[in-house]
N, C-alpha and C. Protein backbone atom coordinates (compact mmCIF):
# COMPACT_ATOMS: atom_id res chain seq x y z
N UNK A 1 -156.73 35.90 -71.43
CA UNK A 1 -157.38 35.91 -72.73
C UNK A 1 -158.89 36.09 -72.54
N UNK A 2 -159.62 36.99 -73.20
CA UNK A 2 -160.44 37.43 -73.06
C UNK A 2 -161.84 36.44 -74.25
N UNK A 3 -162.74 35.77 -73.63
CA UNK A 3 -163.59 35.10 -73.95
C UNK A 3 -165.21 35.38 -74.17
N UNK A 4 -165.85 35.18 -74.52
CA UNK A 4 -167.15 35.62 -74.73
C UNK A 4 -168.21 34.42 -75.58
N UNK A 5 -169.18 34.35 -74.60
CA UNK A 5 -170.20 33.64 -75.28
C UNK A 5 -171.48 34.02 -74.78
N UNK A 6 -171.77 34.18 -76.44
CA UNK A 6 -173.49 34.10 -76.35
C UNK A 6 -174.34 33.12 -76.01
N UNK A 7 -175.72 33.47 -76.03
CA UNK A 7 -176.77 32.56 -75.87
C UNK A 7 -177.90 33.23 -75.71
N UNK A 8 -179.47 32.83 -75.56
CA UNK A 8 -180.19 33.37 -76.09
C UNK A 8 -181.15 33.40 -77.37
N UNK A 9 -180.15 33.02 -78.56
CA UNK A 9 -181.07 33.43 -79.47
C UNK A 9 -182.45 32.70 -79.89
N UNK A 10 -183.44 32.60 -80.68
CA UNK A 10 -184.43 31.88 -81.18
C UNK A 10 -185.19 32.56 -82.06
N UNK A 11 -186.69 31.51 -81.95
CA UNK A 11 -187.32 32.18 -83.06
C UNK A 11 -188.65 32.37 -82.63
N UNK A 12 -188.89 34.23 -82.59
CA UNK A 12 -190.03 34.27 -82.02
C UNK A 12 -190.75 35.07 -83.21
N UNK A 13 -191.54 35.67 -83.02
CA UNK A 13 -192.98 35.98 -84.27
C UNK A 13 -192.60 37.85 -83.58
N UNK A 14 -193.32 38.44 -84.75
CA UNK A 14 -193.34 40.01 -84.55
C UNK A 14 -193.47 39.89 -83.34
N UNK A 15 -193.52 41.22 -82.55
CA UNK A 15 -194.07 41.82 -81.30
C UNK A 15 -193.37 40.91 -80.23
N UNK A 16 -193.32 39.65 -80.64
CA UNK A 16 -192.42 39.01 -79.18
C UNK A 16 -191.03 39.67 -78.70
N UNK A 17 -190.50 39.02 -77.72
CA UNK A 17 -189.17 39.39 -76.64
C UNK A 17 -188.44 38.19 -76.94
N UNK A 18 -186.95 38.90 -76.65
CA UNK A 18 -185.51 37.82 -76.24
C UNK A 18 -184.96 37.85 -75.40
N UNK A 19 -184.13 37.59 -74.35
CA UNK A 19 -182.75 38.52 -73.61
C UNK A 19 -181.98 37.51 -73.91
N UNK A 20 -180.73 38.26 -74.46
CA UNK A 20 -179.51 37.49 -74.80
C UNK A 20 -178.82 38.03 -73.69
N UNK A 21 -177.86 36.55 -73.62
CA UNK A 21 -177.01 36.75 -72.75
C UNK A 21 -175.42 36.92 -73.20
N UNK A 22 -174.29 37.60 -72.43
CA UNK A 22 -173.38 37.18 -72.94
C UNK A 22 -171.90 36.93 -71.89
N UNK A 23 -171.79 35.43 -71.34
CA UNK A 23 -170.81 35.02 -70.46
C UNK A 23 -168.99 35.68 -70.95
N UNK A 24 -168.97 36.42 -69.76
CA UNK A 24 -166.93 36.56 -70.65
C UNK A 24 -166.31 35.81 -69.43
N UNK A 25 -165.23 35.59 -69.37
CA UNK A 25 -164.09 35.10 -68.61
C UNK A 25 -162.51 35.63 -69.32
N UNK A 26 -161.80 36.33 -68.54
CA UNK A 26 -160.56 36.88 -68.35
C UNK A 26 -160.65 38.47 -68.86
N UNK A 27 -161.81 38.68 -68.29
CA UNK A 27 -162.27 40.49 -67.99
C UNK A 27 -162.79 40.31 -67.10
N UNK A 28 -163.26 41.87 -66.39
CA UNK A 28 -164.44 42.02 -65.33
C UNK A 28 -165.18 42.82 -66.29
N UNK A 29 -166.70 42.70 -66.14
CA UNK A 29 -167.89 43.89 -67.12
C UNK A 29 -167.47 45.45 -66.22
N UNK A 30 -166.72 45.62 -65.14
CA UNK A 30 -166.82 47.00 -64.70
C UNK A 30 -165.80 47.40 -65.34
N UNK A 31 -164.86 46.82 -65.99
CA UNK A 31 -163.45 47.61 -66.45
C UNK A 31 -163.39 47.59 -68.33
N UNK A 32 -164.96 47.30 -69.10
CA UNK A 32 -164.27 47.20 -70.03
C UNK A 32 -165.54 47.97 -70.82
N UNK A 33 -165.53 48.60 -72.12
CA UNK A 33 -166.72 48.90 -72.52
C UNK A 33 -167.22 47.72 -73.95
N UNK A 34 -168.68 46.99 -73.71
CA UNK A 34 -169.13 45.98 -74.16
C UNK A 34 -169.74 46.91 -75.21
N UNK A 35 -170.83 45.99 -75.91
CA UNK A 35 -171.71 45.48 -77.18
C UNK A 35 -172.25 44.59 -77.32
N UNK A 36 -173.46 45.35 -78.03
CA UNK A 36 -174.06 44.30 -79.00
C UNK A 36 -174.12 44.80 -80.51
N UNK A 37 -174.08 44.06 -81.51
CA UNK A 37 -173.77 43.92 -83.03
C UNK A 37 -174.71 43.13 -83.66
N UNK A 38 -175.24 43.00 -84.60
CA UNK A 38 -176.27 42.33 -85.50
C UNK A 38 -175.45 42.53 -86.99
N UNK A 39 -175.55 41.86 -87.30
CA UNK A 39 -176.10 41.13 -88.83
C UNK A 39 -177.07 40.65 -89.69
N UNK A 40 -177.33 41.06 -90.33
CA UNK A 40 -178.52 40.53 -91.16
C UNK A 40 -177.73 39.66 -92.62
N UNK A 41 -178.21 38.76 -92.78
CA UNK A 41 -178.06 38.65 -94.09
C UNK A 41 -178.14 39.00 -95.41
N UNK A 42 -177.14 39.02 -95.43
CA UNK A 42 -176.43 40.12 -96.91
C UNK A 42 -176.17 41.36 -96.87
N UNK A 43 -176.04 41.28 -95.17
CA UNK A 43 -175.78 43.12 -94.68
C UNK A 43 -174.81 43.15 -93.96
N UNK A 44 -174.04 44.25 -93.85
CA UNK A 44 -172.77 44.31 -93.39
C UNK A 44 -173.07 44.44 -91.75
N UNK A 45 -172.22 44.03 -90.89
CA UNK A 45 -172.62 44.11 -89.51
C UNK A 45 -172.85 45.40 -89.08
N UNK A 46 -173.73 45.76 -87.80
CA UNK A 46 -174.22 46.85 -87.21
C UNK A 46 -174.62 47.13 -85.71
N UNK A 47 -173.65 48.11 -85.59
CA UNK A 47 -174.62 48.07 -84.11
C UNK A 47 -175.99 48.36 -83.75
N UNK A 48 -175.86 47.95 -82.38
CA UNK A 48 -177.29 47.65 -81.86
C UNK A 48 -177.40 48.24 -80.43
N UNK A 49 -176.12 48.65 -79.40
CA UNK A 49 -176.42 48.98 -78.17
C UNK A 49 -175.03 48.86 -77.32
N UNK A 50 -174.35 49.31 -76.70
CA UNK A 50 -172.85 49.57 -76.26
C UNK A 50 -172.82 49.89 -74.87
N UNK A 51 -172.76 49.45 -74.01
CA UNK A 51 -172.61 50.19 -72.43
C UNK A 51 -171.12 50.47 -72.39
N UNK A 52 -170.67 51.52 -71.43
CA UNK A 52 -169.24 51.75 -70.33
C UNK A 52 -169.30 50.98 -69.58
N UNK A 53 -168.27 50.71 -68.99
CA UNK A 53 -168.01 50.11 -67.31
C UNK A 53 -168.79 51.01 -66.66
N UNK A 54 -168.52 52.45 -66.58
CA UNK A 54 -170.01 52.61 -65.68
C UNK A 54 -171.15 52.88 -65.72
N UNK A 55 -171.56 52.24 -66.73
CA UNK A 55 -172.81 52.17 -67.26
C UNK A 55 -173.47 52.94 -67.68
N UNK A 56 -172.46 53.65 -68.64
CA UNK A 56 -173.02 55.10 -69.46
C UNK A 56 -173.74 54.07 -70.90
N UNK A 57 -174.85 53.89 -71.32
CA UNK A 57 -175.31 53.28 -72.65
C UNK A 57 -175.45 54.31 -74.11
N UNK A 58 -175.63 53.83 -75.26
CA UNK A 58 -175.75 54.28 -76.29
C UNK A 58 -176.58 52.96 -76.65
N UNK A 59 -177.73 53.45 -77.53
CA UNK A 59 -178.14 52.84 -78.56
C UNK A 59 -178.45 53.26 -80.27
N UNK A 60 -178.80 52.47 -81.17
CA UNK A 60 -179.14 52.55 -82.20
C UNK A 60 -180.39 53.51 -82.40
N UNK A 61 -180.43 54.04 -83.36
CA UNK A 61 -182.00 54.92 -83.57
C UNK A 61 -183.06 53.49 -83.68
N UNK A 62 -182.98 52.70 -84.31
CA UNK A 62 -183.51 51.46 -85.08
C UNK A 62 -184.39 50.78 -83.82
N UNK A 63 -183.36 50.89 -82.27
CA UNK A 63 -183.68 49.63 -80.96
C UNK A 63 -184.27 50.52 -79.99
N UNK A 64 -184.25 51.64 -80.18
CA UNK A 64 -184.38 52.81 -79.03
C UNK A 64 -185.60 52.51 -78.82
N UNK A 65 -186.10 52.40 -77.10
CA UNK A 65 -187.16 52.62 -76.89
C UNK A 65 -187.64 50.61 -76.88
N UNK A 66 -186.64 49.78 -77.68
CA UNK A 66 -187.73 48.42 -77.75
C UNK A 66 -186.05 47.40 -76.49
N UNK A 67 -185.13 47.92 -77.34
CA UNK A 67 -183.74 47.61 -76.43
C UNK A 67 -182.93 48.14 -75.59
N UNK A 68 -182.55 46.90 -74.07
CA UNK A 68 -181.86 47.84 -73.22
C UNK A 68 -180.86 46.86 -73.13
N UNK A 69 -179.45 47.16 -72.91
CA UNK A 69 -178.49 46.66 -72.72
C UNK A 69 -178.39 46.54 -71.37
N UNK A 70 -177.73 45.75 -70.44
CA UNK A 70 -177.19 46.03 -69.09
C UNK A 70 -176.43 44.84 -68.95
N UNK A 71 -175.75 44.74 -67.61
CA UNK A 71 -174.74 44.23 -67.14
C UNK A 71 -174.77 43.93 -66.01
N UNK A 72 -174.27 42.43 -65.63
CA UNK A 72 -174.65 41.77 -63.94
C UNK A 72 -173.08 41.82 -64.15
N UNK A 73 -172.25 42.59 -62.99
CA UNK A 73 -170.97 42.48 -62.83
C UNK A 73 -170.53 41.25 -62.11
N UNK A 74 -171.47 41.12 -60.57
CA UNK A 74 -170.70 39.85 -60.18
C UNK A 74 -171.08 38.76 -61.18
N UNK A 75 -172.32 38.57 -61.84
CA UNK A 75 -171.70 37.36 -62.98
C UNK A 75 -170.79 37.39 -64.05
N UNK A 76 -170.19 38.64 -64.02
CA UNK A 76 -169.55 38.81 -65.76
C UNK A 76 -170.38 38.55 -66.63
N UNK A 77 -171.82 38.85 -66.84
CA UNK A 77 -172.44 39.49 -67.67
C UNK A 77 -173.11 39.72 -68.26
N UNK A 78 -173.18 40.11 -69.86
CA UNK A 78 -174.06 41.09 -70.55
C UNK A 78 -175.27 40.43 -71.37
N UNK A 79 -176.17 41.67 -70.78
CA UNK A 79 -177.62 41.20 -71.85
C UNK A 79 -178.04 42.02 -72.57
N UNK A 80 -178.86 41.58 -73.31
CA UNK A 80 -179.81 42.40 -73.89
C UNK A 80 -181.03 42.52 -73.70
N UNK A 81 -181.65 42.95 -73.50
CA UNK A 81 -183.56 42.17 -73.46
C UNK A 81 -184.08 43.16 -74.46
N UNK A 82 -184.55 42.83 -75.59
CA UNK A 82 -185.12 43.18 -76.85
C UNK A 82 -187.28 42.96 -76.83
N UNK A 83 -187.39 43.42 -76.78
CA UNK A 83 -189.05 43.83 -76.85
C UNK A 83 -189.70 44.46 -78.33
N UNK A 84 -191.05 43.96 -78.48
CA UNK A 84 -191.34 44.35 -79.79
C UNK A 84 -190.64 44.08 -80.69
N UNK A 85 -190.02 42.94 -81.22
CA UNK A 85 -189.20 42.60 -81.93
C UNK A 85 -190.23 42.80 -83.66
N UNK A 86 -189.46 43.02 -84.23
CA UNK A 86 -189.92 43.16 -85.53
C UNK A 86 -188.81 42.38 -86.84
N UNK A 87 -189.28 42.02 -87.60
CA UNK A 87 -188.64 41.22 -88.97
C UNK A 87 -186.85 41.70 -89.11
N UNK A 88 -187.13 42.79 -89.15
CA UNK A 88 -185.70 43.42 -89.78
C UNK A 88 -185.16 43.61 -88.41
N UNK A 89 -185.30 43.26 -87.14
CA UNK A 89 -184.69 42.60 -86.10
C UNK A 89 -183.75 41.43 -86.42
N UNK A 90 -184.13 40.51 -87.18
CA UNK A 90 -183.38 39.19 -87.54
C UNK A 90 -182.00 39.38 -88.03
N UNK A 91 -181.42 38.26 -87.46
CA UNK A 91 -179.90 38.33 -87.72
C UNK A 91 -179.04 37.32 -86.47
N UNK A 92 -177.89 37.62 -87.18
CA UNK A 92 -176.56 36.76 -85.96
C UNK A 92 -176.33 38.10 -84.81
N UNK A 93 -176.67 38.15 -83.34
CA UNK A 93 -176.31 39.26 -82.73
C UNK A 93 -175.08 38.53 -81.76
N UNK A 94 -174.09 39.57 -81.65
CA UNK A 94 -172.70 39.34 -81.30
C UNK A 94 -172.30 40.20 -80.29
N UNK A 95 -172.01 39.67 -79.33
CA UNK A 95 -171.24 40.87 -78.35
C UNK A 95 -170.02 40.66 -78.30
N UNK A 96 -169.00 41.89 -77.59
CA UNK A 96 -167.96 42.30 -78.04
C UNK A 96 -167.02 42.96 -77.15
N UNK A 97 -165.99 42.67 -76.59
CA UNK A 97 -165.84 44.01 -75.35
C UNK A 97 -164.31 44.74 -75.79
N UNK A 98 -163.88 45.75 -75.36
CA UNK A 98 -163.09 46.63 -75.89
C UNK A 98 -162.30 47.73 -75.12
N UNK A 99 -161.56 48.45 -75.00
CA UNK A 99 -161.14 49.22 -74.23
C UNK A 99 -162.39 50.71 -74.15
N UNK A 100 -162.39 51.50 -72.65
CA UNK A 100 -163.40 52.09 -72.55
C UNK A 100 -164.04 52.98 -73.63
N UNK A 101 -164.85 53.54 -72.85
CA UNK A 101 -165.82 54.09 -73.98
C UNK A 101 -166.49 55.27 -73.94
N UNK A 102 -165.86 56.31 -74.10
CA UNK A 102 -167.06 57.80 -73.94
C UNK A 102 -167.97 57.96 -74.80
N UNK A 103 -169.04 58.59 -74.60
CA UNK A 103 -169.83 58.83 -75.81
C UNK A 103 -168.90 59.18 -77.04
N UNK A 104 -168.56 59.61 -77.10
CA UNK A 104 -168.04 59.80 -78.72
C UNK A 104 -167.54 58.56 -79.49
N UNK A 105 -166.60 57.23 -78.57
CA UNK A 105 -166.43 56.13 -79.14
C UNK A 105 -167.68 55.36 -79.24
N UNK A 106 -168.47 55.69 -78.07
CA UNK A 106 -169.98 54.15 -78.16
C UNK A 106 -170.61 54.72 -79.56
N UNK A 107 -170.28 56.17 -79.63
CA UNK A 107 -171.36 56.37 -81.00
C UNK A 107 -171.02 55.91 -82.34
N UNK A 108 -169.01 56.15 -82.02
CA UNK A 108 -168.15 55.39 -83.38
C UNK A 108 -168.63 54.12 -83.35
N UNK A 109 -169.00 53.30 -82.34
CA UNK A 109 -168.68 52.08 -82.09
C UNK A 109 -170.29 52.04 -83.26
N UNK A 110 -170.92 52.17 -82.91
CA UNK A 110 -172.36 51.69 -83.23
C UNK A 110 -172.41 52.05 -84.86
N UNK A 111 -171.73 53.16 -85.12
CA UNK A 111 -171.84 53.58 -86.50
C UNK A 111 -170.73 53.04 -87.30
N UNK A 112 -169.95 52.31 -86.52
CA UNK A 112 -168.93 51.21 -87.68
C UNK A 112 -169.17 50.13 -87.19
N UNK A 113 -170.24 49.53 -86.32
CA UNK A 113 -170.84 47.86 -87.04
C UNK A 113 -169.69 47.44 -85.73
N UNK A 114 -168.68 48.04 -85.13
CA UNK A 114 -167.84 47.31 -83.85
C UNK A 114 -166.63 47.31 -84.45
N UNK A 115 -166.23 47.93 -85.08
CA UNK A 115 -164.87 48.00 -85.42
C UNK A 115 -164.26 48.95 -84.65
N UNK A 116 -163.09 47.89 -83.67
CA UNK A 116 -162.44 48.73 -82.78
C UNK A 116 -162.25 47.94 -81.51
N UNK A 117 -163.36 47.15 -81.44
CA UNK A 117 -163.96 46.47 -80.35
C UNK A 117 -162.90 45.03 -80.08
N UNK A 118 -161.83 44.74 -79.16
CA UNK A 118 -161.05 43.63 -78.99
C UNK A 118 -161.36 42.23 -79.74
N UNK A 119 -162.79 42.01 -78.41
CA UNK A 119 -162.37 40.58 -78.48
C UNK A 119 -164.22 40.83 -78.64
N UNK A 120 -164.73 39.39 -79.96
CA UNK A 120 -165.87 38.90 -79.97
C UNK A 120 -166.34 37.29 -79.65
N UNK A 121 -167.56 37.31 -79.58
CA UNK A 121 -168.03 36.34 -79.44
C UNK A 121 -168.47 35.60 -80.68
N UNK A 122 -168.96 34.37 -80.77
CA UNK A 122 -169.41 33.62 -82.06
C UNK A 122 -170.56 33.99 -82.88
N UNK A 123 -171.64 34.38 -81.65
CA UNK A 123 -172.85 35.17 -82.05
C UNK A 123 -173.54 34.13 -81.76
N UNK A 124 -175.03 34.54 -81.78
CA UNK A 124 -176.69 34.13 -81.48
C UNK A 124 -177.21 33.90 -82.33
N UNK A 125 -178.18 33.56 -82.83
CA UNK A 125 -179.15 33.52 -83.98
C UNK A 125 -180.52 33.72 -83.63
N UNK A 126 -180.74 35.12 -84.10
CA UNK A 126 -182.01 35.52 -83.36
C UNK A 126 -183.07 35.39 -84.92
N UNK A 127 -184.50 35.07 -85.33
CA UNK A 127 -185.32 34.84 -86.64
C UNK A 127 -186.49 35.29 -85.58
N UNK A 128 -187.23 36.16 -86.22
CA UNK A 128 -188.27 36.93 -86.05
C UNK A 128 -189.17 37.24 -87.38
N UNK A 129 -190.45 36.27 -87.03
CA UNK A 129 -191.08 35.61 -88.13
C UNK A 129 -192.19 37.14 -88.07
N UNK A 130 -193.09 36.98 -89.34
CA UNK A 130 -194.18 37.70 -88.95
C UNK A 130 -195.62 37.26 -89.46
C-alpha cells in the first residue's frame, strides 16, 4: 500500500523560500511518476510540477523558473524547493504518485489538477504573506 506524507509547509512573506518534502513507503521514487498539486482556497486543485522515474520534469507556466521538483531515491523522496514565493503561491500543496509518465501525461497531469494520479498525500499548508 502505497503511502505518502508531506511536510514542509509554513508561513513565509513574498520573495521568501520552502522545500517541501514528501516521505512514501510501499513504492520506490525510481519506478513511479510523482507530483506536486496546490490548492488555493476556493479554487479547484492544480498542478504545480510532476517528475518520471527518470527524471524527465514538467512544470506549471505559473512556478517555472521559481520551482524545481526532484527526488532522493535512496530516501524515497520528493521535494520541492520553491523560491520567490509570491501571494497566489498560497495554498494546501499535495504530492501524489501514479503510474509512469511521458510528457504528454505530466502535461495531462498538471492541466487536470492530478487526476489520474493513484495514491495522495494529506497535504502541507504553505501562507505566503506580503
Amino acid at each position: 500500500q502505497v503511502q505518502l506524507a508531506e511536510s514542509g509547509g509554513g508561513s513565509v512573506q513574498t520573495g521568501g523560500s520552502l522545500r517541501l518534502a514528501c516521505a512514501g513507503s510501499g513504492y520506490t521514487t525510481n519506478s513511479v511518476c510523482m507530483g506536486w498539486f496546490r490548492q488555493a482556497p476556493g479554487k479547484e486543485r492544480e498542478g504545480v510540477a510532476v517528475i518520471d522515474a527518470d527524471g524527465s520534469t514538467t512544470y506549471a507556466d505559473s512556478v517555472k523558473g521559481r520551482f524545481a521538483i526532484s527526488q532522493d531515491n535512496a530516501k524515497n523522496t520528493l521535494y520541492l524547493q520553491m523560491d520567490t514565493l509570491q501571494p497566489e503561491d498560497t495554498g494546501i500543496y499535495y504530492c501524489a504518485a501514479g503510474p509512469s509518465c511521458n510528457s504528454r501525461r505530466r502535461w495531462a497531469l498538471l492541466k487536470r489538477g492530478g487526476t489520474g494520479m493513484d495514491s495522495w498525500g494529506k497535504g502541507t499548508l504553505v501562507n505566503i504573506s506580503s
